[in-house]
C-alpha atoms as a PDB file:
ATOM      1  CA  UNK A   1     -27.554  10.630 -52.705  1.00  0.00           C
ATOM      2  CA  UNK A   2     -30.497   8.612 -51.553  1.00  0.00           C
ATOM      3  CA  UNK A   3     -27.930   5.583 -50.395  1.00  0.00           C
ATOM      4  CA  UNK A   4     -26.156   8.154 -48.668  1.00  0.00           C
ATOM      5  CA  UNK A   5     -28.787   9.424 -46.603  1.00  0.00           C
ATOM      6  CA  UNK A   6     -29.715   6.142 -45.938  1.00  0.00           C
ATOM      7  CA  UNK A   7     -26.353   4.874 -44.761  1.00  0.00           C
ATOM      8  CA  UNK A   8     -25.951   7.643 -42.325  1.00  0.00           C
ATOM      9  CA  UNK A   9     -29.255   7.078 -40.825  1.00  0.00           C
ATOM     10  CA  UNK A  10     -28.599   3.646 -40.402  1.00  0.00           C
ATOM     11  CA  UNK A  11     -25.047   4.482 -38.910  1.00  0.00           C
ATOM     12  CA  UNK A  12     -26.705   7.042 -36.731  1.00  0.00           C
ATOM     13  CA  UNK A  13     -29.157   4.617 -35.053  1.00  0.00           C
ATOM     14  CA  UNK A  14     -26.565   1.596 -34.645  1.00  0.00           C
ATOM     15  CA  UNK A  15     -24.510   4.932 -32.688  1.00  0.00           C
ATOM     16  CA  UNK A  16     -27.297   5.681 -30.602  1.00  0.00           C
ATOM     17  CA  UNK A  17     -28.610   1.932 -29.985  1.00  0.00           C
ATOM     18  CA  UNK A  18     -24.822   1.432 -28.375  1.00  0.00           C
ATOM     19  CA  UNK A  19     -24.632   5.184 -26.774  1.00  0.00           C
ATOM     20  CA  UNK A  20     -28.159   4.203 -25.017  1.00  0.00           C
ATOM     21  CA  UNK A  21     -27.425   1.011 -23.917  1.00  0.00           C
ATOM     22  CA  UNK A  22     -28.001   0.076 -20.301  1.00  0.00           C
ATOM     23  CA  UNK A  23     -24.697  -0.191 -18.381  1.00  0.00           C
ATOM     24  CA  UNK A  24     -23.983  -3.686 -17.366  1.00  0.00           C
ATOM     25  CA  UNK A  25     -21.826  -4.814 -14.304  1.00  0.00           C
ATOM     26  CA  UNK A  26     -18.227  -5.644 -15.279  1.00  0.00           C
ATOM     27  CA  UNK A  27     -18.419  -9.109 -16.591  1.00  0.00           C
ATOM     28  CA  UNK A  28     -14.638  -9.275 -14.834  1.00  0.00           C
ATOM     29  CA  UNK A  29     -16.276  -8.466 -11.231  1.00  0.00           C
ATOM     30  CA  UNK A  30     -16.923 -11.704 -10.246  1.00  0.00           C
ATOM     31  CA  UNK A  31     -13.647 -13.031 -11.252  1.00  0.00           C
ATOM     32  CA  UNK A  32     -11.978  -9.967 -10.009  1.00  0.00           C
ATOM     33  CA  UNK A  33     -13.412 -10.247  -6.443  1.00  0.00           C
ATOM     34  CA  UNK A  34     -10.425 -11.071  -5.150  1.00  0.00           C
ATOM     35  CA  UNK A  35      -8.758  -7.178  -5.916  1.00  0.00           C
ATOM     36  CA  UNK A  36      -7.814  -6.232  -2.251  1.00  0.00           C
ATOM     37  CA  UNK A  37      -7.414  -2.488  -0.651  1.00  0.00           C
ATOM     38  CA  UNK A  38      -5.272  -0.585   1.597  1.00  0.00           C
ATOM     39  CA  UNK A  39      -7.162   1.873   3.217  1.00  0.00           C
ATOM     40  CA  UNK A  40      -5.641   4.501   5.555  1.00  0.00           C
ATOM     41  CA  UNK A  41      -6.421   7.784   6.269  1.00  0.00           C
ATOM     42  CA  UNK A  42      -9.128   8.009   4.105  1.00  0.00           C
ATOM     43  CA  UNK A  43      -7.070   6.731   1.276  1.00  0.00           C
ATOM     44  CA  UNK A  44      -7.866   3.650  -0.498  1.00  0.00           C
ATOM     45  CA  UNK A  45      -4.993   2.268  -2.371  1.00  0.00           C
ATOM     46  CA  UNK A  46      -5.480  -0.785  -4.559  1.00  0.00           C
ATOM     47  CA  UNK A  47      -2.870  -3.978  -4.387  1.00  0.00           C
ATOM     48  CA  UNK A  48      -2.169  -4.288  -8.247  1.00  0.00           C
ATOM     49  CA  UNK A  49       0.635  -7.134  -7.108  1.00  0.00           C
ATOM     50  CA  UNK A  50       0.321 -10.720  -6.133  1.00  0.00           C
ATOM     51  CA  UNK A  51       2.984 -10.116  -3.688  1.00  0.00           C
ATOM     52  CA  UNK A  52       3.536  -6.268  -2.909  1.00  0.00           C
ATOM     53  CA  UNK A  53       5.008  -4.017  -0.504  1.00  0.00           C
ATOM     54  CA  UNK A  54       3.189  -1.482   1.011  1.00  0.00           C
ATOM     55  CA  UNK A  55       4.437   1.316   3.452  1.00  0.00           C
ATOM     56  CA  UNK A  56       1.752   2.408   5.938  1.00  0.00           C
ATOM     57  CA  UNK A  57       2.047   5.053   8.764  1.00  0.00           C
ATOM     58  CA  UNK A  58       1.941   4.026  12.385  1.00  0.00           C
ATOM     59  CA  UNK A  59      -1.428   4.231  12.746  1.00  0.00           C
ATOM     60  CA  UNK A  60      -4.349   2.459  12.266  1.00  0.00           C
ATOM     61  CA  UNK A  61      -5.416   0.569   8.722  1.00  0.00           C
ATOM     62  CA  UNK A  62      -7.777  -1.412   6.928  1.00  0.00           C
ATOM     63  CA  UNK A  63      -7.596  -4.442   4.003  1.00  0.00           C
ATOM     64  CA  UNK A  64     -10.706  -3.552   2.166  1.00  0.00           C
ATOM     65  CA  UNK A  65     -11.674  -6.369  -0.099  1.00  0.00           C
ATOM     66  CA  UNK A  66     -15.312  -8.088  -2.284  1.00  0.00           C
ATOM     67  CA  UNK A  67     -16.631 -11.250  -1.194  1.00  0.00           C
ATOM     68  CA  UNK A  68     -19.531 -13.023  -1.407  1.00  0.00           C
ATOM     69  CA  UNK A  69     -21.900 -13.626   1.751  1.00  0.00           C
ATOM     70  CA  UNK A  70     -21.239 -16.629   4.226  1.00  0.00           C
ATOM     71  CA  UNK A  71     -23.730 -19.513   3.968  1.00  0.00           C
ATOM     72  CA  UNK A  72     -23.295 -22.282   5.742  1.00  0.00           C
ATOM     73  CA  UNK A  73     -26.542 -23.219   5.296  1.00  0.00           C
ATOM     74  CA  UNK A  74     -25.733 -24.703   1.529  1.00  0.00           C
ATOM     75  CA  UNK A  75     -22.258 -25.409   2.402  1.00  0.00           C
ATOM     76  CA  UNK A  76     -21.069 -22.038   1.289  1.00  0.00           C
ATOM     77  CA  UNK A  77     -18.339 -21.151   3.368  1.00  0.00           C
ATOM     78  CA  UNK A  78     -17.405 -18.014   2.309  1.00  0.00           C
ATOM     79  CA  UNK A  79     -14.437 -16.107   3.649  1.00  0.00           C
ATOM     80  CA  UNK A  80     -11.403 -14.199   3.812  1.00  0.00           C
ATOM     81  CA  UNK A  81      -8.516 -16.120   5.231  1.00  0.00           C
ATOM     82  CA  UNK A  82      -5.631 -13.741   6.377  1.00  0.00           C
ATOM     83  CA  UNK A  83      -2.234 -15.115   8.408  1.00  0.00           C
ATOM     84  CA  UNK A  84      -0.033 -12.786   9.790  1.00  0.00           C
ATOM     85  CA  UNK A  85       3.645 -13.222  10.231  1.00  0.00           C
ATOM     86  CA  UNK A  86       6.903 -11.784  11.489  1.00  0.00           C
ATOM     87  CA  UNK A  87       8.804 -14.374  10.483  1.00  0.00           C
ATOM     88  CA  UNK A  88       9.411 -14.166   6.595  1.00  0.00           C
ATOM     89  CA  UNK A  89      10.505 -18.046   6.098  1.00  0.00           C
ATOM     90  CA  UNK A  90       7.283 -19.018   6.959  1.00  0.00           C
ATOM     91  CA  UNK A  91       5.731 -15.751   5.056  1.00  0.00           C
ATOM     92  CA  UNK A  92       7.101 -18.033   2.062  1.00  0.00           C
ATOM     93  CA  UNK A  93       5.878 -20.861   2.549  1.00  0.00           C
ATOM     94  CA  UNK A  94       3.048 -19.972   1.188  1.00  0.00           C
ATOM     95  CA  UNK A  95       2.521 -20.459  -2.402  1.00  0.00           C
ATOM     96  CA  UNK A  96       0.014 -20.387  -5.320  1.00  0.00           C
ATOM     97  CA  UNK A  97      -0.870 -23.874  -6.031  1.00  0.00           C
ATOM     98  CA  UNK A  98      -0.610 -25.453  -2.894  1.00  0.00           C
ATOM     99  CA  UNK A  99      -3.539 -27.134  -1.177  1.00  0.00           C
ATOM    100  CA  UNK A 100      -4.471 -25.522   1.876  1.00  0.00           C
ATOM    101  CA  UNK A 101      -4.613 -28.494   4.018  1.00  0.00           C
ATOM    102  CA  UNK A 102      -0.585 -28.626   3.647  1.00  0.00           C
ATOM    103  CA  UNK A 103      -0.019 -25.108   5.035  1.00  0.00           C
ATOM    104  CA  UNK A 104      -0.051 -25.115   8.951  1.00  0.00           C
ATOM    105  CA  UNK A 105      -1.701 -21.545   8.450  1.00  0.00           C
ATOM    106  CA  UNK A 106      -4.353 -22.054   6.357  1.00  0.00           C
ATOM    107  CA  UNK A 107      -5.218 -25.857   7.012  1.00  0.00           C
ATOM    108  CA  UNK A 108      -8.341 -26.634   8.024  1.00  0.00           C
ATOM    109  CA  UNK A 109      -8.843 -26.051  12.222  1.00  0.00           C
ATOM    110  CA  UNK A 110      -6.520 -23.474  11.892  1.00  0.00           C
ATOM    111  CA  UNK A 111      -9.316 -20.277  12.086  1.00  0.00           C
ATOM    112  CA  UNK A 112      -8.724 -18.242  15.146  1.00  0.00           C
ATOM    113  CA  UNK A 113     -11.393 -17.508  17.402  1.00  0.00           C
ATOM    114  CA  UNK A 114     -12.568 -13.370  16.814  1.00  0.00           C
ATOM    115  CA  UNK A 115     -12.663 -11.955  20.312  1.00  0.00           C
ATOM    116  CA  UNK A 116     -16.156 -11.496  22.276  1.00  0.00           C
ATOM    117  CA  UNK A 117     -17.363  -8.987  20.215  1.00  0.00           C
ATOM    118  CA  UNK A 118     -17.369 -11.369  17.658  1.00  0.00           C
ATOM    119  CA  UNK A 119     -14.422  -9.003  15.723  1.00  0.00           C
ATOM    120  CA  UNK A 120     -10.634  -9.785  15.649  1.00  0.00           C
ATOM    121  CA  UNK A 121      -9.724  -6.776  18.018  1.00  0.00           C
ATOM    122  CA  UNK A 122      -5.792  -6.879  16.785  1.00  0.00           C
ATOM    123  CA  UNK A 123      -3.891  -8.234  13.824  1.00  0.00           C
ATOM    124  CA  UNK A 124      -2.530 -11.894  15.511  1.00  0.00           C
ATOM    125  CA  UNK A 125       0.997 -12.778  14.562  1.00  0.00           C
ATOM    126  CA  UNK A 126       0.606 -16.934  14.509  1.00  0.00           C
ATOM    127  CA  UNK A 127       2.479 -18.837  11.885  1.00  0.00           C
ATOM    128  CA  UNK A 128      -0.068 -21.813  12.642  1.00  0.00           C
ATOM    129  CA  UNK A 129      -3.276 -20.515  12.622  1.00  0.00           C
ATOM    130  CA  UNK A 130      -5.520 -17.620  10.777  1.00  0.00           C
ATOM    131  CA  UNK A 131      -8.158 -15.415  11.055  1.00  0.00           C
ATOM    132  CA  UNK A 132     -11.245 -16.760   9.475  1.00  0.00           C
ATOM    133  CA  UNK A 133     -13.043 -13.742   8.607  1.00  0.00           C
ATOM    134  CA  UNK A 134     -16.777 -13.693   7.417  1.00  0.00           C
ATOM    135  CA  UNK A 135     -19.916 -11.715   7.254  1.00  0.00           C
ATOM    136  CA  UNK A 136     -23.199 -13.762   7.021  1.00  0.00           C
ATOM    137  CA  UNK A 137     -25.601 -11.016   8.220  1.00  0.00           C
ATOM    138  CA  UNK A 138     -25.625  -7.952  10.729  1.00  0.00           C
ATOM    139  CA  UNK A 139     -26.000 -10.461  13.394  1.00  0.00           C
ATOM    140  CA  UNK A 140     -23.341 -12.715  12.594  1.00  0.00           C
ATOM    141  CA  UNK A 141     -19.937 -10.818  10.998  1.00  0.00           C
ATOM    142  CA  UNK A 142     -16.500 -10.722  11.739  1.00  0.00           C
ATOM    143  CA  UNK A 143     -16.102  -7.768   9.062  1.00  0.00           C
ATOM    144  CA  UNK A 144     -17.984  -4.188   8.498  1.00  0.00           C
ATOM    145  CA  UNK A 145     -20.166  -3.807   5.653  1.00  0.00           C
ATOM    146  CA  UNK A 146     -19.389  -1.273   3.308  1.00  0.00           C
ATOM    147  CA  UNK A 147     -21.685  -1.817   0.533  1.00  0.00           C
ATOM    148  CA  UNK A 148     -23.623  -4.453  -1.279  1.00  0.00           C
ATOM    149  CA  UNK A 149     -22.954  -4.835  -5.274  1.00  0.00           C
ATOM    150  CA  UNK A 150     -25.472  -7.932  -6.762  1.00  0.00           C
ATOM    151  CA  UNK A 151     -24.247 -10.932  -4.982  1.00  0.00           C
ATOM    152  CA  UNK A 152     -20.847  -9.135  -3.367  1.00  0.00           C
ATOM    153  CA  UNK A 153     -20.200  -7.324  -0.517  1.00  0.00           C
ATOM    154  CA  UNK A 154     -17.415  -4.987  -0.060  1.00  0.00           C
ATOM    155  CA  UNK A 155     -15.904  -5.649   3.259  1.00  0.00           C
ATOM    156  CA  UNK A 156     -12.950  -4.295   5.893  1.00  0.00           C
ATOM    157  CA  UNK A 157     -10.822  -5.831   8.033  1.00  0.00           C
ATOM    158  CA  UNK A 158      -9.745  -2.936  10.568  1.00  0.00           C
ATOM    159  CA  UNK A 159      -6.284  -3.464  12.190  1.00  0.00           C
ATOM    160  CA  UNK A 160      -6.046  -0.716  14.912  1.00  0.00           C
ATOM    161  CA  UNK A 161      -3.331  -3.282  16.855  1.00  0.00           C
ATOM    162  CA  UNK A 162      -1.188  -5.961  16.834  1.00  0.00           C
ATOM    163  CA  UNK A 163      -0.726  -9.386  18.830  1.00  0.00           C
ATOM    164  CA  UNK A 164       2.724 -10.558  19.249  1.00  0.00           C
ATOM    165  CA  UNK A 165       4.774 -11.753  22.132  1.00  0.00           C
ATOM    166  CA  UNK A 166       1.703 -12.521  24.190  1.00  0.00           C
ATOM    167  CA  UNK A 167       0.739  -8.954  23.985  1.00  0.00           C
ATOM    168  CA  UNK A 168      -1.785  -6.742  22.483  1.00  0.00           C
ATOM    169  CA  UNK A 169       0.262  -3.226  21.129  1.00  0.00           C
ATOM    170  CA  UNK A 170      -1.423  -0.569  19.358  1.00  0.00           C
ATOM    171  CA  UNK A 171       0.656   0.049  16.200  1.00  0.00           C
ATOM    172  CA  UNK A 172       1.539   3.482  17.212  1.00  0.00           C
ATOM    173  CA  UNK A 173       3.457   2.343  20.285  1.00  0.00           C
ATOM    174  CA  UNK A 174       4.769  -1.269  17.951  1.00  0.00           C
ATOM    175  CA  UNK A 175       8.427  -1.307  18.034  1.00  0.00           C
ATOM    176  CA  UNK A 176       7.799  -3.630  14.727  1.00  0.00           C
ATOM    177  CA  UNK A 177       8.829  -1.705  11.141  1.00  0.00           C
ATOM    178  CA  UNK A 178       7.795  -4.898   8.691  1.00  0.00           C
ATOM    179  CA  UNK A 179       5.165  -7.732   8.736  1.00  0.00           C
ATOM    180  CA  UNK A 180       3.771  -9.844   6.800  1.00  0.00           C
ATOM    181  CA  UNK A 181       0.597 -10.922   5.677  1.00  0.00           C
ATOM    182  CA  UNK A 182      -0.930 -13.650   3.459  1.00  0.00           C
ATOM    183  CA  UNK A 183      -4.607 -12.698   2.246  1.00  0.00           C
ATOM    184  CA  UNK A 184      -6.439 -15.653   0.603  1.00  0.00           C
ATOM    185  CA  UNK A 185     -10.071 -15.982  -0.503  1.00  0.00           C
ATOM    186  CA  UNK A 186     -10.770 -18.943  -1.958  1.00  0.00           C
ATOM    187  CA  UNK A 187     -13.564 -18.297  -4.579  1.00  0.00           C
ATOM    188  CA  UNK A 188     -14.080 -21.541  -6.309  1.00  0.00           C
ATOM    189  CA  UNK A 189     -14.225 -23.567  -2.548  1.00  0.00           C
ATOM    190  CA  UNK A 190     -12.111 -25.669  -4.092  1.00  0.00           C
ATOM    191  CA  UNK A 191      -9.466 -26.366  -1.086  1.00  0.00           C
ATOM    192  CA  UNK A 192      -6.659 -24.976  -3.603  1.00  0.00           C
ATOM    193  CA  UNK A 193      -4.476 -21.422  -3.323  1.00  0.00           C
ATOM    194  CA  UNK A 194      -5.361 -21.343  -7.480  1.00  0.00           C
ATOM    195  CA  UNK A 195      -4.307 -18.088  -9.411  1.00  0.00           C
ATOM    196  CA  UNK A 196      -6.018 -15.193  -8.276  1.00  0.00           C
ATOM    197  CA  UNK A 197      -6.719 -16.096  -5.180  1.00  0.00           C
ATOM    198  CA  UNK A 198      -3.747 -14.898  -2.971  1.00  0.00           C
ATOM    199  CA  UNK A 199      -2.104 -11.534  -2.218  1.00  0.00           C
ATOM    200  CA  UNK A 200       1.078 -11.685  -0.575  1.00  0.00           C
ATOM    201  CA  UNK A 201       2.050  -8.299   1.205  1.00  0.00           C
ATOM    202  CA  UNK A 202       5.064  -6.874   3.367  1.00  0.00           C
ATOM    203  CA  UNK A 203       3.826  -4.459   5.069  1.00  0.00           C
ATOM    204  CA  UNK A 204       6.318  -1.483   6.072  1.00  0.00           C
ATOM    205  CA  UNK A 205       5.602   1.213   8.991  1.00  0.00           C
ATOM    206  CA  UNK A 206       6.805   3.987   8.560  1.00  0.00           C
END
């Protein structure tokens, strides 16, 4: 009866040492900091998909997404690289595995200019070129903060319009039903599109 007693006490502080136990940050969220969000009307949908269609109203959206903070000051470039395309041939182009340098979209030179307010102001349909987007500080961002999470921010990329055809349409008045879009971070720096790293998505409007 004694051993008994003794066994359950011991069993009962093992269950309490693990029920007590400080919660520690997903040891996935640093490799999983490249999960992407659609986020419209106060809705934030995950992409679960490497390459995905999504249907969004004809209104304005967001790609929320975690990424760490731009440094160029030790060479750590930091960013979310997102093309935009009507065409779908060169939508598939782009591949896991490829090095960036041999995609006219994501090579290097290719990151669009944000406008004067330092912001992309519309989604820009270029099958050459990208928008480089980043957030270093409050002074120097191309994206709005959401929150801070250890060495991660969560970040948006608002698309209230679109750039095509030498134009600047909001996507209520678009005559456009499907798009595309290529959202890469690459985490490791490493020049590569490795696994992980890219969501592919055809966006629908409905």
């Amino acid at each position: 009866m004694k051993t008994l007693k003794l066994s359950l006490i011991f069993s009962l502080a093992i269950f309490l040492t693990q029920a007590w136990k400080p919660i520690q940050p997903s040891k996935g969220f640093a490799e999983n900091a490249t999960d992407l969000f659609i986020f419209q009307n106060g809705v934030e949908r995950p992409v679960s998909g490497f390459e995905e269609t999504i249907e969004v109203e004809r209104k304005e959206f967001s790609l929320r997404f975690f990424n760490k903070r731009y440094d160029a000051e030790n060479d750590k470039f930091y960013s979310a690289q997102i093309a935009a395309f009507i065409d779908k041939a060169e939508f598939d182009m782009v591949k896991v595995g490829m090095a960036k340098a041999d995609l006219p979209c994501f090579m290097p030179g290719s990151g669009m200019a944000p406008s004067k307010s330092g912001k992309y102001e519309s989604l820009i349909f270029k099958n050459s070129a990208h928008h480089y987007t980043t957030y270093e500080n409050s002074e120097s961002k191309r994206l709005k903060l959401l929150e801070e999470k250890g060495d991660f921010l969560k970040l948006e990329f608002e698309i209230a319009s679109l750039y095509y055809d030498e134009k600047k349409v909001k996507i209520k008045d678009t005559k456009l039903t499907e798009f595309y879009i290529a959202f890469l971070i690459d985490a490791n720096l490493n020049g590569m599109i490795d696994e992980g790293e890219l969501h592919k998505l055809n966006i629908k409007i409905n």
